[in-house]
C-alpha atoms as a PDB file:
ATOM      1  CA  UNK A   1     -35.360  -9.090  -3.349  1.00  0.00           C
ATOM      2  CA  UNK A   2     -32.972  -6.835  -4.892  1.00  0.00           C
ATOM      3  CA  UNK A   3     -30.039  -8.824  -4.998  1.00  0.00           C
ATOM      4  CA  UNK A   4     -27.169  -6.579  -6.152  1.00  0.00           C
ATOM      5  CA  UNK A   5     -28.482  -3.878  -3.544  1.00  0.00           C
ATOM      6  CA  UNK A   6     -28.729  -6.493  -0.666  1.00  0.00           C
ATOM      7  CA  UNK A   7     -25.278  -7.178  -1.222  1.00  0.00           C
ATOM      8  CA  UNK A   8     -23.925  -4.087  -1.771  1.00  0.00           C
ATOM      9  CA  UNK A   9     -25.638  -3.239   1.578  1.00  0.00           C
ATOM     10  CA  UNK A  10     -24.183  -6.287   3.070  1.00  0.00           C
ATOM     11  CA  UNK A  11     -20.073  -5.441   1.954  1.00  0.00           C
ATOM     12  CA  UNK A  12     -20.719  -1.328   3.638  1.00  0.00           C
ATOM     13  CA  UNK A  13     -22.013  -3.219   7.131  1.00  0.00           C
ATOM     14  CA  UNK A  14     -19.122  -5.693   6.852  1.00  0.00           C
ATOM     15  CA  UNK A  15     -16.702  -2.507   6.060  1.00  0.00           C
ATOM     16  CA  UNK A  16     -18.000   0.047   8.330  1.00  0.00           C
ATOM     17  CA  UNK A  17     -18.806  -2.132  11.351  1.00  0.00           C
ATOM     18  CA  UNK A  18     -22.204  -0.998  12.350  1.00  0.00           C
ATOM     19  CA  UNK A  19     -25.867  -0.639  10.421  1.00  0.00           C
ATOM     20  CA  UNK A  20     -25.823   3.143  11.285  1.00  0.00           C
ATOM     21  CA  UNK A  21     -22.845   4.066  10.128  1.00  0.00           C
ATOM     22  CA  UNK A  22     -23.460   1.753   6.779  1.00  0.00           C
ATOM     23  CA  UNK A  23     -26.830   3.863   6.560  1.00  0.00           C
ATOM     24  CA  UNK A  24     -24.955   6.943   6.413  1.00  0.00           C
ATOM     25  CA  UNK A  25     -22.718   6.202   3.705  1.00  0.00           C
ATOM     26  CA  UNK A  26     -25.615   4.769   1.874  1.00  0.00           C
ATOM     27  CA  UNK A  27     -27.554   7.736   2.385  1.00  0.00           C
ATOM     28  CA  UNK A  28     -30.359   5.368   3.616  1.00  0.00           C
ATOM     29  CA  UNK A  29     -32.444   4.701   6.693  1.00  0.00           C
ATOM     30  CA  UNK A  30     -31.164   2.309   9.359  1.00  0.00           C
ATOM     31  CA  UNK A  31     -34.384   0.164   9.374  1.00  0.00           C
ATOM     32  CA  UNK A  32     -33.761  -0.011   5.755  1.00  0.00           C
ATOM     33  CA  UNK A  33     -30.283  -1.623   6.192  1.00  0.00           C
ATOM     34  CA  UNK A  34     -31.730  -4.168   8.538  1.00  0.00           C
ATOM     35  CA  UNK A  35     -34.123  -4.820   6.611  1.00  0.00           C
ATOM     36  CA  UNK A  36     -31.661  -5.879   3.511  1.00  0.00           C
ATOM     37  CA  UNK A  37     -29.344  -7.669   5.710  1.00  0.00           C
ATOM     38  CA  UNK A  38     -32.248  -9.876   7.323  1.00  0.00           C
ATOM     39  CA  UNK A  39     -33.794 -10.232   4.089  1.00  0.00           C
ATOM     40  CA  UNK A  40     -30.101 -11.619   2.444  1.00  0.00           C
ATOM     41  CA  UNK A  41     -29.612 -13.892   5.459  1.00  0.00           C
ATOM     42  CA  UNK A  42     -33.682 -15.583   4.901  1.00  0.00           C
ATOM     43  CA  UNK A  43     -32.596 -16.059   1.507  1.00  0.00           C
ATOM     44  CA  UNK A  44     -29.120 -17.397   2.395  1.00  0.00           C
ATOM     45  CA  UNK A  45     -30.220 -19.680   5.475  1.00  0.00           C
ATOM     46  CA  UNK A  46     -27.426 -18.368   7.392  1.00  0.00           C
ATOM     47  CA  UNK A  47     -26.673 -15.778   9.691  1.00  0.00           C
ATOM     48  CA  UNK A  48     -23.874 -13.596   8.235  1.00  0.00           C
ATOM     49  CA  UNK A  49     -23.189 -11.202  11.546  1.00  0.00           C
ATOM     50  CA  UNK A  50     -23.316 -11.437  14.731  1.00  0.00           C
ATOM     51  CA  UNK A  51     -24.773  -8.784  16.693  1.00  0.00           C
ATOM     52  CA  UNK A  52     -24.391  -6.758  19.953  1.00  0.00           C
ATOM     53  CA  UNK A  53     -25.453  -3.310  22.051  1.00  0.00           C
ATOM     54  CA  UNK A  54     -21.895  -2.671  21.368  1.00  0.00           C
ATOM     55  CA  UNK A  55     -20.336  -4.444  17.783  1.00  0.00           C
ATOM     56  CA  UNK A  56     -21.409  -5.806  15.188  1.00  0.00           C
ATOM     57  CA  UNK A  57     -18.800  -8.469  13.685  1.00  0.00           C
ATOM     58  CA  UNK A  58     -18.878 -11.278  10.984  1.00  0.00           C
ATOM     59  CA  UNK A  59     -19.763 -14.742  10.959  1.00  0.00           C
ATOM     60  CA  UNK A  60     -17.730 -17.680   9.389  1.00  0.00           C
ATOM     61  CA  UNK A  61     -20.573 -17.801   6.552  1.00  0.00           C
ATOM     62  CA  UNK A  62     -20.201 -14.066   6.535  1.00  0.00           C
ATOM     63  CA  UNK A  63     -16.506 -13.896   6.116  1.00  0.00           C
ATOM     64  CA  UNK A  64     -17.105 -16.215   3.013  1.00  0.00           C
ATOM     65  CA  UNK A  65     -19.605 -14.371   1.780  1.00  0.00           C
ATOM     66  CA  UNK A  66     -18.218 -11.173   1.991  1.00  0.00           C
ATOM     67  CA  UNK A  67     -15.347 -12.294  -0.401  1.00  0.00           C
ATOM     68  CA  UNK A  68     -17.831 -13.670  -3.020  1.00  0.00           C
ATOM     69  CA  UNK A  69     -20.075 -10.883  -2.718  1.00  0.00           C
ATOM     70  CA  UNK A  70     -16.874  -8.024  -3.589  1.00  0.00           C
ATOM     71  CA  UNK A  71     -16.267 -10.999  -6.417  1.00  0.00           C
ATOM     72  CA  UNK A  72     -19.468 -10.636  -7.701  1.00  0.00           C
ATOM     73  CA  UNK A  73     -20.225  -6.232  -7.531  1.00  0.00           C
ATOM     74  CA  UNK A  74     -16.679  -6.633  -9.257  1.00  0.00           C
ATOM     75  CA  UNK A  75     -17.836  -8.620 -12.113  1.00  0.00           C
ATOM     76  CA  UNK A  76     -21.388  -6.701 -11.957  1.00  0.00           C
ATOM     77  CA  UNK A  77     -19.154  -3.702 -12.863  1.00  0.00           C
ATOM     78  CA  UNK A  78     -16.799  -5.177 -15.691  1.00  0.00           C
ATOM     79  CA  UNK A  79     -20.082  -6.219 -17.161  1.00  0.00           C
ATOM     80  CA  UNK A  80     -20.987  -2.693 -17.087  1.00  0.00           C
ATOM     81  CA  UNK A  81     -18.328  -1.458 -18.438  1.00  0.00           C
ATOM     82  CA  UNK A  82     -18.168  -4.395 -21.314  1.00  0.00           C
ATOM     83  CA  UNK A  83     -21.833  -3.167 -22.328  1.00  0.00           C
ATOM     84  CA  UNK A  84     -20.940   0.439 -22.995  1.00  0.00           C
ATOM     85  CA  UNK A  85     -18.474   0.269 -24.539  1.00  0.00           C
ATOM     86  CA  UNK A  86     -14.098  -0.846 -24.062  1.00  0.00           C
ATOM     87  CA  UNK A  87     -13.188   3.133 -24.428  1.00  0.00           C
ATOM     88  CA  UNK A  88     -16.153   4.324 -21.964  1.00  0.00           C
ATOM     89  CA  UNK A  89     -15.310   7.037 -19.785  1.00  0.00           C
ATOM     90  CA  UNK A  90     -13.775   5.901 -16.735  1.00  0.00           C
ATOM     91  CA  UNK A  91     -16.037   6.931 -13.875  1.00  0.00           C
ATOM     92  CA  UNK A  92     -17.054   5.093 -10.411  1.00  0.00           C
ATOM     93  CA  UNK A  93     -15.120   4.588  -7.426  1.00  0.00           C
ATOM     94  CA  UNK A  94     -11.251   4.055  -7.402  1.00  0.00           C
ATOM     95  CA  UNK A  95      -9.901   2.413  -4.558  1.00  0.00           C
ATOM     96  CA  UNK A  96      -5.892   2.417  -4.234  1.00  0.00           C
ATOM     97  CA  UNK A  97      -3.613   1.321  -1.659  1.00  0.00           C
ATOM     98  CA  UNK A  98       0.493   2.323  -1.403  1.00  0.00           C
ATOM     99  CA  UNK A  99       2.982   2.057   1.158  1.00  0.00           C
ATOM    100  CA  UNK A 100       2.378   5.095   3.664  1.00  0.00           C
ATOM    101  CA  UNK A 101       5.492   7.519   2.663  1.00  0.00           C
ATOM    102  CA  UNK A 102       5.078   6.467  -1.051  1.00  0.00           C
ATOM    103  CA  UNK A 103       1.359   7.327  -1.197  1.00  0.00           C
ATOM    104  CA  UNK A 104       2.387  10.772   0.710  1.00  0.00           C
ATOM    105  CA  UNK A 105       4.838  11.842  -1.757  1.00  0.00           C
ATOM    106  CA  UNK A 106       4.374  10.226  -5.201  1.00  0.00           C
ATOM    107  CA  UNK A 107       0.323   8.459  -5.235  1.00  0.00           C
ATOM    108  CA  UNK A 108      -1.316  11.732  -3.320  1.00  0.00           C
ATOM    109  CA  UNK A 109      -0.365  14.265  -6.111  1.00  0.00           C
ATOM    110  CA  UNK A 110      -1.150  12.089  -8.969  1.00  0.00           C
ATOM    111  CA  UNK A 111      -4.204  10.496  -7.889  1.00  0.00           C
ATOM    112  CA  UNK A 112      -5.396  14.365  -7.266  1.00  0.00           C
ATOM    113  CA  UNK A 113      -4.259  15.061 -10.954  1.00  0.00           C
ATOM    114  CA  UNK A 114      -6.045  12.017 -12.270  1.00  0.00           C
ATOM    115  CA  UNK A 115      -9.651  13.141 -10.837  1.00  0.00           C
ATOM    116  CA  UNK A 116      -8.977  16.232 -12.088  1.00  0.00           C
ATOM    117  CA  UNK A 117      -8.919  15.307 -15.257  1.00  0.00           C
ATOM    118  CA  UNK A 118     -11.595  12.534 -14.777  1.00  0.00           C
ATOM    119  CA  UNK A 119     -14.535  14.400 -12.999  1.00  0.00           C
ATOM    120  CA  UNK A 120     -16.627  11.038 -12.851  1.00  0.00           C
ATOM    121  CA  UNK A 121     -14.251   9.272 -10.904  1.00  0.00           C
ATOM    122  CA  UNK A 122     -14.047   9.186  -6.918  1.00  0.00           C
ATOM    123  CA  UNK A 123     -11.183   7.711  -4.898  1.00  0.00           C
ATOM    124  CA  UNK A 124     -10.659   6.358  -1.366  1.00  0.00           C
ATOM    125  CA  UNK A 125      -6.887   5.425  -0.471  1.00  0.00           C
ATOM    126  CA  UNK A 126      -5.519   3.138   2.208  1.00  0.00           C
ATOM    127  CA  UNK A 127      -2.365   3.870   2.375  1.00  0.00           C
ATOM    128  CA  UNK A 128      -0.429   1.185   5.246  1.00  0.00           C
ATOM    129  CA  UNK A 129       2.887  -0.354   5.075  1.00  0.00           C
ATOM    130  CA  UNK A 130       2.076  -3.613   5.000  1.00  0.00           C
ATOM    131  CA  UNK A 131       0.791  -5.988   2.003  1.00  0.00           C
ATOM    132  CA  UNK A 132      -2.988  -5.858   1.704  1.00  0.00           C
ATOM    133  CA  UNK A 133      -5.244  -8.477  -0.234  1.00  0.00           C
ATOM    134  CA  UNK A 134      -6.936  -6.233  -3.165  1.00  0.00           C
ATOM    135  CA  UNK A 135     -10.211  -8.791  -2.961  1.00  0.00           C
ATOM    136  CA  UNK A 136     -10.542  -8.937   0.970  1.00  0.00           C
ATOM    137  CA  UNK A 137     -10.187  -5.253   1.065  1.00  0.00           C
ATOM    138  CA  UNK A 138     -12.368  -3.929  -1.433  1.00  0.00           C
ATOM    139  CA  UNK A 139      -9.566  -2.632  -3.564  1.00  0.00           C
ATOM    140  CA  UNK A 140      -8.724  -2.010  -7.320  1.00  0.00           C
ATOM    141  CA  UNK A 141      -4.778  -0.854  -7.521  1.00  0.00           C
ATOM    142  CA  UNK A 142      -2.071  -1.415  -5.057  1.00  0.00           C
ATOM    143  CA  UNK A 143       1.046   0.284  -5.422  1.00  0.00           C
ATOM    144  CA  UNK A 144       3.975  -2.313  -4.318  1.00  0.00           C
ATOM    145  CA  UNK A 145       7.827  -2.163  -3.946  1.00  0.00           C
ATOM    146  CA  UNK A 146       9.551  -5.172  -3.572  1.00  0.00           C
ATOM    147  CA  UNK A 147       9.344  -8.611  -6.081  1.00  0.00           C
ATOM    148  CA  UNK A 148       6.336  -9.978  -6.099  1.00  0.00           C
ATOM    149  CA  UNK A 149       5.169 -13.273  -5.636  1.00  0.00           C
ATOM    150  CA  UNK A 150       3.087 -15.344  -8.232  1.00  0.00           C
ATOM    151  CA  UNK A 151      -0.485 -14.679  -8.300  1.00  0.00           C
ATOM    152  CA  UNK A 152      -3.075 -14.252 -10.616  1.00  0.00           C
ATOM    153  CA  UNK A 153      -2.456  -9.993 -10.384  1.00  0.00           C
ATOM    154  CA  UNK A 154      -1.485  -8.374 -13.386  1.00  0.00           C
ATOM    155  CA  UNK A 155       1.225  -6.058 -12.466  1.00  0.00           C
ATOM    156  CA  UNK A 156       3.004  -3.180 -14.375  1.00  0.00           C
ATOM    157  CA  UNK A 157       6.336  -2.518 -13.509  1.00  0.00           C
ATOM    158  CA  UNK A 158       7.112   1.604 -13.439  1.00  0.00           C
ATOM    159  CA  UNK A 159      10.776   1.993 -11.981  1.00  0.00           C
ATOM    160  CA  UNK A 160      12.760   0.989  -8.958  1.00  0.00           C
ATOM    161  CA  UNK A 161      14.126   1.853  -5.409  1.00  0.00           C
ATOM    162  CA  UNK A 162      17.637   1.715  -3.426  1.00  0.00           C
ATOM    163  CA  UNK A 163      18.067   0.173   0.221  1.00  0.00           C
ATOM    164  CA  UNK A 164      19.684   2.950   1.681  1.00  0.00           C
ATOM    165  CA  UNK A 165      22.415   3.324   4.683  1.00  0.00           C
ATOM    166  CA  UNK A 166      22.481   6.853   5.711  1.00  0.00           C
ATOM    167  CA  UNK A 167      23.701   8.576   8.510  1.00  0.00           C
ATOM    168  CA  UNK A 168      23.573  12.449   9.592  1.00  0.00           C
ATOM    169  CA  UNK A 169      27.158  14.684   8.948  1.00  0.00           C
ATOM    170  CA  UNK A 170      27.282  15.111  12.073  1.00  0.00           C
ATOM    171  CA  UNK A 171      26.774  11.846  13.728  1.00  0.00           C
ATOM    172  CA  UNK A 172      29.636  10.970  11.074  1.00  0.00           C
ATOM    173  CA  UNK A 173      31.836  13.589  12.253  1.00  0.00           C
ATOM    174  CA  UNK A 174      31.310  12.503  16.168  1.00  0.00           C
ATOM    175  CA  UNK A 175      31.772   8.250  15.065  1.00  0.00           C
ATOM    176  CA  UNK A 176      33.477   8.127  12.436  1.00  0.00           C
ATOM    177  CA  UNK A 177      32.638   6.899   8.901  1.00  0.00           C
ATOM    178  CA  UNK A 178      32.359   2.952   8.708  1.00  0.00           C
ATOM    179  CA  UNK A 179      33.661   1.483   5.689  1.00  0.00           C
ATOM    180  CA  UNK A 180      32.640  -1.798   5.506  1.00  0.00           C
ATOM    181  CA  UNK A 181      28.948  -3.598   7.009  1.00  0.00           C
ATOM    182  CA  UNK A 182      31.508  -5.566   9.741  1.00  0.00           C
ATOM    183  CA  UNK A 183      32.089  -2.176  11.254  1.00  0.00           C
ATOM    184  CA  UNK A 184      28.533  -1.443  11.940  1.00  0.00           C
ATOM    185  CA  UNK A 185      29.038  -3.273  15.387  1.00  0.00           C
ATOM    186  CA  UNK A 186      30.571  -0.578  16.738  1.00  0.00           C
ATOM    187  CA  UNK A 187      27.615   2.154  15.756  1.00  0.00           C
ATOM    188  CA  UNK A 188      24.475   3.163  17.127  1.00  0.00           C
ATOM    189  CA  UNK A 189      21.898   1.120  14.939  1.00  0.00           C
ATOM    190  CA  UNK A 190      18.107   2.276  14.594  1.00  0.00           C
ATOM    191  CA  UNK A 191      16.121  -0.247  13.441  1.00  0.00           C
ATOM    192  CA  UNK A 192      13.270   0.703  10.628  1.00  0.00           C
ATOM    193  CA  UNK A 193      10.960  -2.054  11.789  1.00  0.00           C
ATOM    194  CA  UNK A 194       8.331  -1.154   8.632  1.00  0.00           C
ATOM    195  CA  UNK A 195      10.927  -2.528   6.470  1.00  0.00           C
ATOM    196  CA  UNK A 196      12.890  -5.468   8.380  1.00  0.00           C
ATOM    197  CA  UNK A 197      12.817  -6.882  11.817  1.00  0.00           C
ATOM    198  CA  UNK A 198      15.958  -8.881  11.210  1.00  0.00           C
ATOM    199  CA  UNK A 199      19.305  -8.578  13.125  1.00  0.00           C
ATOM    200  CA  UNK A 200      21.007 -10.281  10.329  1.00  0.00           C
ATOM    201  CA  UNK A 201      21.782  -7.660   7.805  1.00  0.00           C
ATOM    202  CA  UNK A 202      22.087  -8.339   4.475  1.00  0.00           C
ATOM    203  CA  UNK A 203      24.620  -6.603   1.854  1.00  0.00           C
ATOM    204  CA  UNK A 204      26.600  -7.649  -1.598  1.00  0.00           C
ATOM    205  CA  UNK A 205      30.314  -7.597  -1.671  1.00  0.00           C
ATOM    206  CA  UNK A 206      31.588  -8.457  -5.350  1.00  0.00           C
ATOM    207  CA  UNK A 207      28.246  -9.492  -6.263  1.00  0.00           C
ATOM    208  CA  UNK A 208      27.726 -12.527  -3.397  1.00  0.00           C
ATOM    209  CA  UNK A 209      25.030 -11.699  -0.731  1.00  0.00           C
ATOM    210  CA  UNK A 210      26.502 -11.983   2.604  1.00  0.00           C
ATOM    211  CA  UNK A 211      24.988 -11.116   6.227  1.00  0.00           C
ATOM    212  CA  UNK A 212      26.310  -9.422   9.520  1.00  0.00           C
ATOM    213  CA  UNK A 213      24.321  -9.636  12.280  1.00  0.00           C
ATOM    214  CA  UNK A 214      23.572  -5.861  14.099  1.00  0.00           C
ATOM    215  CA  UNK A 215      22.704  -5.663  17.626  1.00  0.00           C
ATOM    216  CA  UNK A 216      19.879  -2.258  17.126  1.00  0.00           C
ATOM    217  CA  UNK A 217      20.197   0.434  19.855  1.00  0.00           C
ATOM    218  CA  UNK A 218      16.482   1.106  19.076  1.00  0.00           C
ATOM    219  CA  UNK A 219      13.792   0.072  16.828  1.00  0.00           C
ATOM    220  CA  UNK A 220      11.087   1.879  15.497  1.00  0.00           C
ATOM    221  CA  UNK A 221       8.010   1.139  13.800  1.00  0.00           C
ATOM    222  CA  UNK A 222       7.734   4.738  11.693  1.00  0.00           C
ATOM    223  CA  UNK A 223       9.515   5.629   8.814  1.00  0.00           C
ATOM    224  CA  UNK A 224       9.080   9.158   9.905  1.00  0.00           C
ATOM    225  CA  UNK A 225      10.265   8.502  13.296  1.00  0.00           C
ATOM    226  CA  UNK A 226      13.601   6.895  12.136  1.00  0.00           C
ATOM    227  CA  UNK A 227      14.659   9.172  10.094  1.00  0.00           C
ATOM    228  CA  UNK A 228      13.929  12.189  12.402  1.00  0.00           C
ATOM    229  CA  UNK A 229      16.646  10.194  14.921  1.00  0.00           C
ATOM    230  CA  UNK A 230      19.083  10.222  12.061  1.00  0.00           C
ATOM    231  CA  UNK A 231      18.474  13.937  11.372  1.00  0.00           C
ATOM    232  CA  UNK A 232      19.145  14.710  14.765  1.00  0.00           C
ATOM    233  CA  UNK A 233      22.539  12.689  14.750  1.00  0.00           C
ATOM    234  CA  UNK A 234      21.611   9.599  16.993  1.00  0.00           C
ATOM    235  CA  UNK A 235      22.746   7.294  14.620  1.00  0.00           C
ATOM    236  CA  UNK A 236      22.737   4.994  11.461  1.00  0.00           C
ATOM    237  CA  UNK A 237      20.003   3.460   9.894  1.00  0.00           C
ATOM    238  CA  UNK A 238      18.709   2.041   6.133  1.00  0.00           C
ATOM    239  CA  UNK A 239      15.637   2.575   4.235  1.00  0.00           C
ATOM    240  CA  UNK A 240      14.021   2.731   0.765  1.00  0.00           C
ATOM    241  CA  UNK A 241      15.928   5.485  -1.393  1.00  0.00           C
ATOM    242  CA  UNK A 242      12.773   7.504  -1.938  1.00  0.00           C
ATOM    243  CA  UNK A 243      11.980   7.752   1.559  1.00  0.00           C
ATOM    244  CA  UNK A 244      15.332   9.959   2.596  1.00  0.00           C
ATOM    245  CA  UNK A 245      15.962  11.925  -0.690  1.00  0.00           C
ATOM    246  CA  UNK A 246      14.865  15.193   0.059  1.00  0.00           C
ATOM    247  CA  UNK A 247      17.490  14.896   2.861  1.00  0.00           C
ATOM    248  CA  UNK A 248      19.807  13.477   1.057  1.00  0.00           C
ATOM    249  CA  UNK A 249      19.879  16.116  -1.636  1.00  0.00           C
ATOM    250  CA  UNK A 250      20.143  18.914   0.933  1.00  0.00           C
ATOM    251  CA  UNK A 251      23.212  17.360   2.776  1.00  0.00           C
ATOM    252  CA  UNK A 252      21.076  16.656   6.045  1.00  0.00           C
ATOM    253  CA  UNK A 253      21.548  13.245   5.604  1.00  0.00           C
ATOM    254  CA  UNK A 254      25.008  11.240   4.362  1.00  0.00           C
ATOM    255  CA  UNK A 255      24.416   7.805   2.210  1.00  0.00           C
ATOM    256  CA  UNK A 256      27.358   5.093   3.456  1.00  0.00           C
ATOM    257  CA  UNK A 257      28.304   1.846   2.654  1.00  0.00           C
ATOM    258  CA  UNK A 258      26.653   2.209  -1.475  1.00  0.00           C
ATOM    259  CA  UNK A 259      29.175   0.376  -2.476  1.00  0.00           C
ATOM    260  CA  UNK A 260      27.322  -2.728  -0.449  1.00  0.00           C
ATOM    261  CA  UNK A 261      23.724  -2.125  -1.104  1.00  0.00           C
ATOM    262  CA  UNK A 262      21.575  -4.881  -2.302  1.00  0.00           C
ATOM    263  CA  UNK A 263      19.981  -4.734  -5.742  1.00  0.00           C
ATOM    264  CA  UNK A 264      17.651  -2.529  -6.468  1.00  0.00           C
ATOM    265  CA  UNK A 265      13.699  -3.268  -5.573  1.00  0.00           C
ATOM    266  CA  UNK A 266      11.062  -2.679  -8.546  1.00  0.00           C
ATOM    267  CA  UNK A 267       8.188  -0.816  -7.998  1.00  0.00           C
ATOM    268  CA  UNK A 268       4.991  -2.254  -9.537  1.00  0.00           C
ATOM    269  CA  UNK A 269       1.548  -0.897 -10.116  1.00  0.00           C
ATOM    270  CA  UNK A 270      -1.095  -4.575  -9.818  1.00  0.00           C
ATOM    271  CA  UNK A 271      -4.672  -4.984 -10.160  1.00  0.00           C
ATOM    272  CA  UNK A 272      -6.917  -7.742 -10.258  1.00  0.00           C
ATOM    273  CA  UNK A 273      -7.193  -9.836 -13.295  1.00  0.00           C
ATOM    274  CA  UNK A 274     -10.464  -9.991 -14.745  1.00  0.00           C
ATOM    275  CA  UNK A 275     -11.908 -10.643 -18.567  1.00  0.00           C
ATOM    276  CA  UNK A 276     -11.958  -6.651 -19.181  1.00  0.00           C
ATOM    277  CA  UNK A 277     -10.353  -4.154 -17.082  1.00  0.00           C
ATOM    278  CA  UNK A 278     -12.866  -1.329 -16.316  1.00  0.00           C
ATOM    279  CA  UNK A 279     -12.667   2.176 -17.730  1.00  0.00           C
ATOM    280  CA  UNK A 280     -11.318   3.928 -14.491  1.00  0.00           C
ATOM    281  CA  UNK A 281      -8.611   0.985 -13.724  1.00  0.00           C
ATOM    282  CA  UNK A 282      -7.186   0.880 -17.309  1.00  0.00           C
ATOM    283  CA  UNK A 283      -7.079   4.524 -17.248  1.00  0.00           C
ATOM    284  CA  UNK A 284      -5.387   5.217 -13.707  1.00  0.00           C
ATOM    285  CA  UNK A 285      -2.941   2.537 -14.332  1.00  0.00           C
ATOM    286  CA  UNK A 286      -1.738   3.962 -17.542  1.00  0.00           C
ATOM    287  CA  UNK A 287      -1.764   7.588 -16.217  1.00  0.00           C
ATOM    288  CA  UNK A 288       0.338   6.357 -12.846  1.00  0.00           C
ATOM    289  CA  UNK A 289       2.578   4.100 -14.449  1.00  0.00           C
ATOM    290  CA  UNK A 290       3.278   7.480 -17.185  1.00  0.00           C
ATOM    291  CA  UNK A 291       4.472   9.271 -14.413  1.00  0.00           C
ATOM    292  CA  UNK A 292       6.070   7.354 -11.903  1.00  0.00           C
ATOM    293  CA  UNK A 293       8.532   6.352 -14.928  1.00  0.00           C
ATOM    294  CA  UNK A 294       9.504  10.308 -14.713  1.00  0.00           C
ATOM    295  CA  UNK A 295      10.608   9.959 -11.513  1.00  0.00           C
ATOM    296  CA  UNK A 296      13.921   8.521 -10.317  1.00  0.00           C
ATOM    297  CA  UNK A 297      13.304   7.296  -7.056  1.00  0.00           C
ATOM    298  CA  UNK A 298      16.946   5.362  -7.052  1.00  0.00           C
ATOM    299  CA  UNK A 299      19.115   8.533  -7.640  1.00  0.00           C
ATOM    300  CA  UNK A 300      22.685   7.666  -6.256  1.00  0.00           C
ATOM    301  CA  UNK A 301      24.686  10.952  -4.537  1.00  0.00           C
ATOM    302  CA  UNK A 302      27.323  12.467  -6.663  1.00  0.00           C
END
């Protein structure tokens, strides 16, 4: 039995939910990807899916095995990489996850640059907004904003973000301008539920973090969707400073209350820690971290 293959076999079913579609991707027969799995799970002694006319879903031994299995292709590769050389040519697949907006606006035109100049290297992106485990998910990079907590990642820090309150001119023309958090009580609040589900909002005033508590008119779970209310004038909201530039530098949108924002929130580039770093993960790091340094994604207004 060919291990390696079996497994590799194994981690598509487990990703792609079905032997057919697995097949495809694999550009193999599906009596050829039953035949690995059934072949894995002899060896094993253990079933590792369960399977219907309709799904095809994991068991407990295969949810454990999966992990171990990306473990091991990920060693498999480092190896690889070891044997030919530390300055090899990156090549293989890249597989990157960022926060939705982030990934739209900043990861989507570098990555694209990056294989450009790297013709041996493919890329799949998943970009959510929500915190993703790089080993559970088959992934190499995550782009994150916020402080991190310990783990055994290696992250690169490459600039930071503002927690923005913003409001359209003319919404401020209709309600007035508050000038302090206590006054948001008497505003219409929409609620960015992508970045906090809390009624108590948080804001510094001479450096101490204190909290108000909001009553939202409306929450929303887009990024996209807020900040087309605010455009159209419904009301006040806050979110990440990159996320609302190109509105706020064309007067559509009106920052308030920066005199109470919280500290700013570093953006990291992380990666699993291994004993060498392949080729194509060394190489995108470097070439992201480069230019997301350029860019000021914490510009205040003038």
């Amino acid at each position: 039995m060919d291990k390696f293959h079996s497994i590799q076999v194994f981690i598509k079913v487990a990703d792609r939910q079905g032997f057919a579609a697995a097949a495809r991707d694999l550009n193999i027969s599906p009596p050829a990807v039953t035949r690995a799995i059934s072949t894995l799970e002899d060896h094993l002694g253990t079933r590792l899916f369960v399977r219907t006319t309709r799904s095809v879903r994991l068991t407990e031994s295969g949810q454990r095995f999966l992990e171990d299995g990306r473990r091991i292709l990920f060693d498999l590769e480092e190896a690889e990489d070891a044997a030919v050389g530390s300055h090899a040519t990156p090549r293989g697949e890249l597989r990157v996850t960022a926060p939705v907006l982030f990934g739209r606006m900043f990861v989507t035109p570098i990555l694209g640059n990056f294989l450009n100049q790297y013709p041996q290297v493919n890329a799949t992106t998943l970009f959510v907004d929500r915190v993703v485990n790089l080993m559970d998910e088959g992934l190499d990079i995550a782009i994150r904003i916020g402080n991190l907590p310990d783990s055994s990642l290696i992250a690169v820090r490459c600039g930071t973000v503002r927690r923005v309150m913003f409001a359209s001119p003319d919404y401020i023309k209709r309600h007035g301008l508050p000038l302090h958090p206590e006054e948001l009580s008497g505003h219409r609040l929409i609620q960015p539920t992508a970045l906090s589900a809390s009624d108590e909002l948080t804001y510094l005033e001479e450096g101490v973090p204190r909290s108000v508590r909001i009553n939202p008119r409306i929450r929303m779970n887009t990024n996209d969707a807020v900040i087309e209310m605010a455009l159209n004038g419904w009301g006040i909201s806050r979110l990440l400073s990159y996320q609302v530039a190109p509105y706020l530098a064309d007067g559509r949108l009106q920052p308030i209350l920066e005199e109470y924002e919280l500290p700013e929130m570093p953006i990291h580039i992380v990666h699993q820690e291994g004993r060498m770093v392949s080729a194509k993960i060394r190489a995108f790091v470097d070439y992201m971290a480069e230019r997301l340094r350029r860019l000021d994604h914490s510009t205040r207004s003038t």
